[in-house]
Each structure stands twice: as C-alpha cells, then as structure tokens.
N, C-alpha and C. Protein backbone atom coordinates (compact mmCIF):
# COMPACT_ATOMS: atom_id res chain seq x y z
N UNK A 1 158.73 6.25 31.47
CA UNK A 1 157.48 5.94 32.14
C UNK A 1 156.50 7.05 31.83
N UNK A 2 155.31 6.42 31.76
CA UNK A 2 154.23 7.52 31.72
C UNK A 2 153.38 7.54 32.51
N UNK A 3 152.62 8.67 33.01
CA UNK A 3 151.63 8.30 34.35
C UNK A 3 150.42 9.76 33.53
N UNK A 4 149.42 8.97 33.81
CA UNK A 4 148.01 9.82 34.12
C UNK A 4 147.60 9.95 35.41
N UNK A 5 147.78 11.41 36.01
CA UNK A 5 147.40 11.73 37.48
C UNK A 5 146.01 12.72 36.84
N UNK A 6 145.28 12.01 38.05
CA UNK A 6 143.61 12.62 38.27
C UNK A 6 143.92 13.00 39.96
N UNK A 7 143.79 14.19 40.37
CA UNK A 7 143.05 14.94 41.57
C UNK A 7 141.78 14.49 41.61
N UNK A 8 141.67 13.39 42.87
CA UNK A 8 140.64 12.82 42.89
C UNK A 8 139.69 13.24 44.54
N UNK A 9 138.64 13.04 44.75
CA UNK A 9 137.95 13.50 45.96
C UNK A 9 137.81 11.87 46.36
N UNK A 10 137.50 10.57 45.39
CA UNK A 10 137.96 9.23 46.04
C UNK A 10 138.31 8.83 45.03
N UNK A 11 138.78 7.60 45.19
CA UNK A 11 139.21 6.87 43.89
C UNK A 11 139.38 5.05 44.73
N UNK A 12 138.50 4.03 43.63
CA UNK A 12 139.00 2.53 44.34
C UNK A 12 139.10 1.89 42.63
N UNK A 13 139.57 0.63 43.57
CA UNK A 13 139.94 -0.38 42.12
C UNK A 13 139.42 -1.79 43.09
N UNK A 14 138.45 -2.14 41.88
CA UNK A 14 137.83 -3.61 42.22
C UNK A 14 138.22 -4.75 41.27
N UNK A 15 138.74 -6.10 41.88
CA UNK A 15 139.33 -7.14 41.34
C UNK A 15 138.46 -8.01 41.28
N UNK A 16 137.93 -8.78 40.42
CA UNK A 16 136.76 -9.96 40.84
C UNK A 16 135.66 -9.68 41.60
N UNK A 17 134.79 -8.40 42.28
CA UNK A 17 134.20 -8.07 42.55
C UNK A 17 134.34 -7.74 43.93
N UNK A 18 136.07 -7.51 44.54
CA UNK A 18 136.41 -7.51 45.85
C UNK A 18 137.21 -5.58 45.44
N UNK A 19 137.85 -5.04 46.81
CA UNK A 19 138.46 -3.55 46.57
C UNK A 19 139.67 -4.29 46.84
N UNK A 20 140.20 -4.02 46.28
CA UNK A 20 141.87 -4.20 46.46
C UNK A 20 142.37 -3.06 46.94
N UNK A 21 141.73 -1.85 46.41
CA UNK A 21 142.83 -0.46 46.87
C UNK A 21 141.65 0.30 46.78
N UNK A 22 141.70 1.80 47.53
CA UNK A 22 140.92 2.83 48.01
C UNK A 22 141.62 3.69 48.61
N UNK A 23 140.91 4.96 48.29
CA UNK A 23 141.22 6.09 48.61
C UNK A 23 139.83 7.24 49.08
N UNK A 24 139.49 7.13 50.19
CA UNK A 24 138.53 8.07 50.67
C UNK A 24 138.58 8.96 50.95
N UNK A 25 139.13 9.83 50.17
CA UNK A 25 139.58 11.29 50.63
C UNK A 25 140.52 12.29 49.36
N UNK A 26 140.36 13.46 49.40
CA UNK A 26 141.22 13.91 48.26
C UNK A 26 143.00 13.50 48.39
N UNK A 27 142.88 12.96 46.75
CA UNK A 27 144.71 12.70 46.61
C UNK A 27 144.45 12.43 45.38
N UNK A 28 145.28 11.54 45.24
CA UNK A 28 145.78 10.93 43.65
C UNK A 28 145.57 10.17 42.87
N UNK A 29 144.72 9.94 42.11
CA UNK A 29 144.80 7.96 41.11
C UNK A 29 145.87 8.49 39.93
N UNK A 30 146.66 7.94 40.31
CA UNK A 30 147.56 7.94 39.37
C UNK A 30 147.93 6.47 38.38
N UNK A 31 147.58 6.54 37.09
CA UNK A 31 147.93 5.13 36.09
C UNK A 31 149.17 5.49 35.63
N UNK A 32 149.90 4.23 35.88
CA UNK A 32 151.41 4.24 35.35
C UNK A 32 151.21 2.64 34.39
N UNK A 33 152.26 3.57 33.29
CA UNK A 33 152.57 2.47 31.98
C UNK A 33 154.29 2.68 32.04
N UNK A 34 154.30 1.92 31.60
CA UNK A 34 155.86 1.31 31.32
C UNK A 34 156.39 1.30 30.06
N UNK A 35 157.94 1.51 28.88
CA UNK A 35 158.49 1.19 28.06
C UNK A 35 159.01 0.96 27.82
N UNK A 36 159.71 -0.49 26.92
CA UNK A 36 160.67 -0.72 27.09
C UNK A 36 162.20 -0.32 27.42
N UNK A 37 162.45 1.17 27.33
CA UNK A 37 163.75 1.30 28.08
C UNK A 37 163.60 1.95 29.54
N UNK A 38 162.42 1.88 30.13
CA UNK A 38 162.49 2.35 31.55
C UNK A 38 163.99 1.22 32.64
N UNK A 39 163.75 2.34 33.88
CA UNK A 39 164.48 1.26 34.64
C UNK A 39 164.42 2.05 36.07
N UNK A 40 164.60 1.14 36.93
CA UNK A 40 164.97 2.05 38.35
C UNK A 40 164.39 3.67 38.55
N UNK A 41 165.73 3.92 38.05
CA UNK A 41 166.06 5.72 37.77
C UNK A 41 164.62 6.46 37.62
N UNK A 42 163.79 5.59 35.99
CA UNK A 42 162.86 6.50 36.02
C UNK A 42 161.95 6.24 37.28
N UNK A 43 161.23 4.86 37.67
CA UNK A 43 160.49 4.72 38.92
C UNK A 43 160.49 6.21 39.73
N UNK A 44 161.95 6.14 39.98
CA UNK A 44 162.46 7.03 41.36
C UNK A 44 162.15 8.22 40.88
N UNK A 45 162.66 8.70 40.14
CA UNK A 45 162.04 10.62 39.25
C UNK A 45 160.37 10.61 39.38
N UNK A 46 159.82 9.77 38.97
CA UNK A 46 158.37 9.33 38.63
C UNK A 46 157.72 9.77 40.23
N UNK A 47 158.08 8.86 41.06
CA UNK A 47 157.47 9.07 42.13
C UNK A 47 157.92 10.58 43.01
N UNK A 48 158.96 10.79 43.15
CA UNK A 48 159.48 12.44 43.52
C UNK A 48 157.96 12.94 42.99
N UNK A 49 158.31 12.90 41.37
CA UNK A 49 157.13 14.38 40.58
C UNK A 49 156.17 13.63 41.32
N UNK A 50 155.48 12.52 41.15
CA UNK A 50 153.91 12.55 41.94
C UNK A 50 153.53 13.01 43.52
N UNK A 51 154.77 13.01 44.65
CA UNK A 51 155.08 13.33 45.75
C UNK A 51 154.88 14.67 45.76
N UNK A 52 155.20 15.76 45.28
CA UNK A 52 155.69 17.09 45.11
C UNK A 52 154.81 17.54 44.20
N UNK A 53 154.01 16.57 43.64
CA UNK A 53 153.30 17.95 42.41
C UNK A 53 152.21 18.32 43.07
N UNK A 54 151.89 20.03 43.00
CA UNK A 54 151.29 21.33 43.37
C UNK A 54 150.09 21.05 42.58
N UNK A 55 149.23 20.21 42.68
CA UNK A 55 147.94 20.37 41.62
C UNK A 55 146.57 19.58 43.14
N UNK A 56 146.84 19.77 44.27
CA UNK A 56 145.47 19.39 45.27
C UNK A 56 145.19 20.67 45.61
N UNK A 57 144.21 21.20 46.39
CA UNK A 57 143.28 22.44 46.56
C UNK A 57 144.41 23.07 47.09
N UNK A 58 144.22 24.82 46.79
CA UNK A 58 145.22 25.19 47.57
C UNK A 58 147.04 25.12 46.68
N UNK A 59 146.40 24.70 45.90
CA UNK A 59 148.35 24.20 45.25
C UNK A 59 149.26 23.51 46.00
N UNK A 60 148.66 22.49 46.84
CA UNK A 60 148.97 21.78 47.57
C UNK A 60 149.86 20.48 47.36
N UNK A 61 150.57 19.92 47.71
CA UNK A 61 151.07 18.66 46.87
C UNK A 61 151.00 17.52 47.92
N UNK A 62 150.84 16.14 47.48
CA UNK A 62 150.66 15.38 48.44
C UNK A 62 151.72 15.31 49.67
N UNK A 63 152.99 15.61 49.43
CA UNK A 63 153.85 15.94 50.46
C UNK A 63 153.71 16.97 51.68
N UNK A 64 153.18 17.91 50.82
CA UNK A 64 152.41 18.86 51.83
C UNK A 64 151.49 18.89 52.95
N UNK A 65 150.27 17.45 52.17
CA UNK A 65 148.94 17.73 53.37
C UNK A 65 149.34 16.15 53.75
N UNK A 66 150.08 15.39 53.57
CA UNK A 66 149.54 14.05 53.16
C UNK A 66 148.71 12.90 52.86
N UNK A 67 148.29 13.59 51.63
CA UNK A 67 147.03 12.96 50.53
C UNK A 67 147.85 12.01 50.06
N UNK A 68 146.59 10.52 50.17
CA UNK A 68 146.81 9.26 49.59
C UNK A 68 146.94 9.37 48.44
N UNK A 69 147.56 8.27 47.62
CA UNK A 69 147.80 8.11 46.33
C UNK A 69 147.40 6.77 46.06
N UNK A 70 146.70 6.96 44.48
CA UNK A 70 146.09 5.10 44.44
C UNK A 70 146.83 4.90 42.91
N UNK A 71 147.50 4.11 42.84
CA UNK A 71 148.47 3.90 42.10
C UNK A 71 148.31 2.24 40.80
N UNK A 72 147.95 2.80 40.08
CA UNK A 72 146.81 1.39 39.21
C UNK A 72 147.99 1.50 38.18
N UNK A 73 148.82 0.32 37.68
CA UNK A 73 149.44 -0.23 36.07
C UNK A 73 148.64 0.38 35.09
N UNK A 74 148.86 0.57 33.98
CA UNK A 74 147.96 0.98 33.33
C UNK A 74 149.15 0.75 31.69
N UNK A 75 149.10 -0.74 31.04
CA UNK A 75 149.86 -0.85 29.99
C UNK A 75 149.50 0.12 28.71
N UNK A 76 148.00 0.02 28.89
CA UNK A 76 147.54 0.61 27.27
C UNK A 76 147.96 2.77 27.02
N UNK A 77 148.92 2.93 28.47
CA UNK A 77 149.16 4.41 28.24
C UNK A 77 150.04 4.42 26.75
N UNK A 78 150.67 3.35 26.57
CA UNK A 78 151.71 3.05 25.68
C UNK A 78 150.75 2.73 24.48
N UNK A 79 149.86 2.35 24.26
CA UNK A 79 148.82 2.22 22.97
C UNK A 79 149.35 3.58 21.93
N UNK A 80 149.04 2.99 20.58
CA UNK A 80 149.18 4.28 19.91
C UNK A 80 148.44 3.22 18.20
N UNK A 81 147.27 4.78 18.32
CA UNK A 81 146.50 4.50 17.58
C UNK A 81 146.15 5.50 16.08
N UNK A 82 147.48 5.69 15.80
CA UNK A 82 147.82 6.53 14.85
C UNK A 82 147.53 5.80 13.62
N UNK A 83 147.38 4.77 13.92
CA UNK A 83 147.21 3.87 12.33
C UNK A 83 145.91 3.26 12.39
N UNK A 84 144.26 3.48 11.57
CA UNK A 84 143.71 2.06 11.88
C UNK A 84 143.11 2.29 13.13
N UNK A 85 142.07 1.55 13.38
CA UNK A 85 141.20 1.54 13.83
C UNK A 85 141.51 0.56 15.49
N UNK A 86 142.85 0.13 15.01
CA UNK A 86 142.76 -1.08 16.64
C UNK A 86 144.41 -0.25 16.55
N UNK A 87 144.50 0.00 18.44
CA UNK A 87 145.68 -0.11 18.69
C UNK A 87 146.78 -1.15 18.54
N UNK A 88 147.98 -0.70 18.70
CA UNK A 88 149.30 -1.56 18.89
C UNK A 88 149.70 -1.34 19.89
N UNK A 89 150.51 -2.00 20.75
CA UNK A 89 151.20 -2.25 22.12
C UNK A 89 152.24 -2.11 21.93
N UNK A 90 153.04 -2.33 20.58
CA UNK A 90 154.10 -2.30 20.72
C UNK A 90 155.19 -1.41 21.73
N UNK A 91 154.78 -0.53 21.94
CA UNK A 91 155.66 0.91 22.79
C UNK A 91 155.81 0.14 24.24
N UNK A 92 154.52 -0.47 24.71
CA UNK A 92 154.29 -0.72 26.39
C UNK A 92 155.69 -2.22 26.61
N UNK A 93 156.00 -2.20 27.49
CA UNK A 93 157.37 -3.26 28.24
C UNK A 93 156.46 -4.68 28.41
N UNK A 94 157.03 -5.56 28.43
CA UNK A 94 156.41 -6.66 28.72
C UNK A 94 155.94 -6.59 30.31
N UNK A 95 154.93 -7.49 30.98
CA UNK A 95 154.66 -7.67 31.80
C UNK A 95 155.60 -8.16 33.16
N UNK A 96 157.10 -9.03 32.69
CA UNK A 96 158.18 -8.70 33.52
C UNK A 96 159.18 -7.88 33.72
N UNK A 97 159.05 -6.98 32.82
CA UNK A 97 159.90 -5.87 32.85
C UNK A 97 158.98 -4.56 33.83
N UNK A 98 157.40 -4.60 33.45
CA UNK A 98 156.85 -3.40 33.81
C UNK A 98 156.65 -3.36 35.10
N UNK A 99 156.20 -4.90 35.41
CA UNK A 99 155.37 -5.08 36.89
C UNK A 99 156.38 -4.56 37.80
N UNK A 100 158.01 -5.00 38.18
CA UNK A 100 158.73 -4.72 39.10
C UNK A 100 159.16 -2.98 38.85
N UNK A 101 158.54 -2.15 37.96
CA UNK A 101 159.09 -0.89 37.71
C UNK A 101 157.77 -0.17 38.44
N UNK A 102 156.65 -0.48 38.26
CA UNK A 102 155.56 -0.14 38.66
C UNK A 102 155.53 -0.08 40.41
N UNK A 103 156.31 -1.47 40.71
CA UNK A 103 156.25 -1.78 42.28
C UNK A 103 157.54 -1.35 42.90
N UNK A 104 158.20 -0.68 41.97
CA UNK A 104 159.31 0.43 42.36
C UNK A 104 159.19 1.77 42.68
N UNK A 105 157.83 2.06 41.62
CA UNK A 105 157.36 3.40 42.00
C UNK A 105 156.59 3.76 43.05
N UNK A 106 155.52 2.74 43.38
CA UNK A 106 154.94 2.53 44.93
C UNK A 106 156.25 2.00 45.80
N UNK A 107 157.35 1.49 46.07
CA UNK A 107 158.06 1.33 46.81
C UNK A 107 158.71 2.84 47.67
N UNK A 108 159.13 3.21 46.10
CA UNK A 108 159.67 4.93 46.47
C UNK A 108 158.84 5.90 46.89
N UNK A 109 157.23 6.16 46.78
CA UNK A 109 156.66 6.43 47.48
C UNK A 109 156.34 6.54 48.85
N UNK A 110 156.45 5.16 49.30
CA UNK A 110 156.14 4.65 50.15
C UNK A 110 157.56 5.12 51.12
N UNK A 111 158.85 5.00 50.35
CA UNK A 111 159.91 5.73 51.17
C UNK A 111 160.05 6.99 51.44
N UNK A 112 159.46 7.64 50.96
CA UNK A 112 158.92 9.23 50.56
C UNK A 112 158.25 9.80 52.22
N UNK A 113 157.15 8.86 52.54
CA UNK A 113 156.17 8.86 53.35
C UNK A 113 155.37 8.47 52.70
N UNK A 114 154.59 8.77 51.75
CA UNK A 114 153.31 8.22 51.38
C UNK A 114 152.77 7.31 51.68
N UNK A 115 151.42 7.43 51.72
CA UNK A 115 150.22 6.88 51.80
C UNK A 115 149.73 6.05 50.59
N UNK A 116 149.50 4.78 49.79
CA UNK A 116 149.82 3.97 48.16
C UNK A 116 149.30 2.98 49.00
N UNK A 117 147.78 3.11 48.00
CA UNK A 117 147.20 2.19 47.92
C UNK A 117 147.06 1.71 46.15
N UNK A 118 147.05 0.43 45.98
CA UNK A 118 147.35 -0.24 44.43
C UNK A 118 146.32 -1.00 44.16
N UNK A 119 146.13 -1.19 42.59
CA UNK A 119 145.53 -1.90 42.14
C UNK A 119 146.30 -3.34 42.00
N UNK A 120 145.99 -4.07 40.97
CA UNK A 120 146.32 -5.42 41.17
C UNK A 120 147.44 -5.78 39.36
N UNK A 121 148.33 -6.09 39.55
CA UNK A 121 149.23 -6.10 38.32
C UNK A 121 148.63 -6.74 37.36
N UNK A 122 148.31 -6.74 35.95
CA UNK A 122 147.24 -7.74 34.80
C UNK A 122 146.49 -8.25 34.99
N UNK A 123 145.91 -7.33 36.32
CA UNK A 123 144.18 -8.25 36.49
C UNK A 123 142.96 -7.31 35.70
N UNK A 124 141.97 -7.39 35.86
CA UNK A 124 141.24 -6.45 35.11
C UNK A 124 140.24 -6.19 36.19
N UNK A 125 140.73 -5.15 35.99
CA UNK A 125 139.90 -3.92 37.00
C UNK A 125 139.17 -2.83 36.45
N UNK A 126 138.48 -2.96 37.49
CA UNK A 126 137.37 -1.53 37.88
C UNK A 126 137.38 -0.28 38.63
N UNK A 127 137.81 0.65 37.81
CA UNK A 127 138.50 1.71 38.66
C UNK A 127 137.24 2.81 38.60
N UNK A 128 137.32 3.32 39.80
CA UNK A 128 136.26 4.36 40.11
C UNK A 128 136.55 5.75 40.83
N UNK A 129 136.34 6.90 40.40
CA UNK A 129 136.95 8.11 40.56
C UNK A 129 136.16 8.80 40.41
N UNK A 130 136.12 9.85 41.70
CA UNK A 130 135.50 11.56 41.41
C UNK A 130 136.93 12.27 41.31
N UNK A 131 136.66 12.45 39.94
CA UNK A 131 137.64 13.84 39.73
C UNK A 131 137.37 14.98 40.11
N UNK A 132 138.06 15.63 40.97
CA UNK A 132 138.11 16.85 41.60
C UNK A 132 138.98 17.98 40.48
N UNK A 133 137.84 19.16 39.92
CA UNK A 133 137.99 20.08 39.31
C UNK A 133 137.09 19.82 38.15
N UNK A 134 137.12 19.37 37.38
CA UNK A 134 138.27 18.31 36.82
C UNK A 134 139.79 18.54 36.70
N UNK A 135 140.77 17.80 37.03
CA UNK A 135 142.24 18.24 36.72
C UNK A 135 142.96 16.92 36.58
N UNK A 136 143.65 16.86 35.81
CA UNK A 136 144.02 15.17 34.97
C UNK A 136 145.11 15.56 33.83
N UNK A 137 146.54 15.19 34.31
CA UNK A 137 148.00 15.63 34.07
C UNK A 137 148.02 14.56 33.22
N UNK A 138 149.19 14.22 32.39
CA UNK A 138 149.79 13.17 31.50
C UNK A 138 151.60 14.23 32.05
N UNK A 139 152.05 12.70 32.55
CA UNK A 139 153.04 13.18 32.61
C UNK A 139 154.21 12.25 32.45
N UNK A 140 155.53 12.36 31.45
CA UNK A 140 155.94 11.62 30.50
C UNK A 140 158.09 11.54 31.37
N UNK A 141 158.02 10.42 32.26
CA UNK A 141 159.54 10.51 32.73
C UNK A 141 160.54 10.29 32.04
C-alpha cells in the first residue's frame, strides 16, 4: 500500500457537488492506493503508521491530540510514468481488490480511536486542503 499524508489545517472531498467527508481542524488527508499484492496485514501496519506518526504541531501524532483523519482512495498513487507521455496503471489493484483494503484501513483506524472521515470509492472528487507547513509524506507499506 501506498499513502500520501498532508498535515492539513482542513481538508474536504466533494462528490457531485455535495461534501461527503471533512475535516475542520488540523489532522490528516491522507490518499491511499492499493497493489496488487496488498492484503489485510498491510491495511493494519498502514493505519498504526498514520495513527502514531509524529508530523502535527508540536511532533504530535494523531493519537496524541486526537486529530481527524480524511482518508480519500487514491488509484493513480500506483501510476508510473517512466515511459511516454501518458501513464500506466498497471501497478494499482483492481477496484475489487482495492476498495475493501482501503475500507480496512479506515476500519482499523476507526478501532484505533480515530476520528475518519472518507471520500467516496471511484467517484470523482474534489478534494480541498490547506496544507499546514507545508509537510506531505509518501509513505510505502
């Protein structure tokens, strides 16, 4: 699994011109992509590191203050555009393999304590973020 975490001051995701998910306050937008050999296991590692990681004011981690997390799919982390001018997908999991790994990682969160608010699985969204610092991890389970 791969996730892009932004330290955000807010962060929302709009579906059809409605919010599906929001975050008013400093925490997390975190985009998670999927590959074909993820499973369970990684979900669960995945969400721990986003729980525990030391990167909100203060070196704070969302476990610490309990800062929301907004938690958006994000297939094209898996893009790779090493060749040529248009990406390939090939790397990213199909859409039934990813969706229930994605809603594993907000599950385990959510068992954690957290606070996971989500975007919407292959819909196309509008995601909106003040990055705080700027500070914006890539982090690879």
């Amino acid at each position: 699994m791969r996730a892009v975490v932004q330290r955000v001051g807010s962060a929302s995701v709009v579906v059809d011109g409605r919010t599906v998910g929001a975050i008013d306050e400093p925490g997390l937008l975190v985009l998670v992509g999927v590959t074909h050999d993820d499973g369970p296991a990684h979900a669960a590692k995945l969400a721990a590191k986003l729980w525990g990681l030391r990167i909100l004011s203060g070196e704070k981690s969302c476990s610490d203050i309990g800062a929301p997390l907004l938690v958006v799919s994000q297939f094209t982390l898996y893009g790779d555009a090493r060749k040529g001018r248009r990406p390939t997908w090939q790397a990213a999991a199909p859409g039934p393999v990813a969706e229930p790994l994605v809603e594993a990682v907000v599950a385990e969160l959510r068992a954690l304590g957290a606070r996971v608010e989500t975007g919407v699985f292959g819909a196309d969204m509008k995601v909106t973020l003040v990055n705080d610092g700027p500070i914006t991890l890539v982090i690879d389970i």
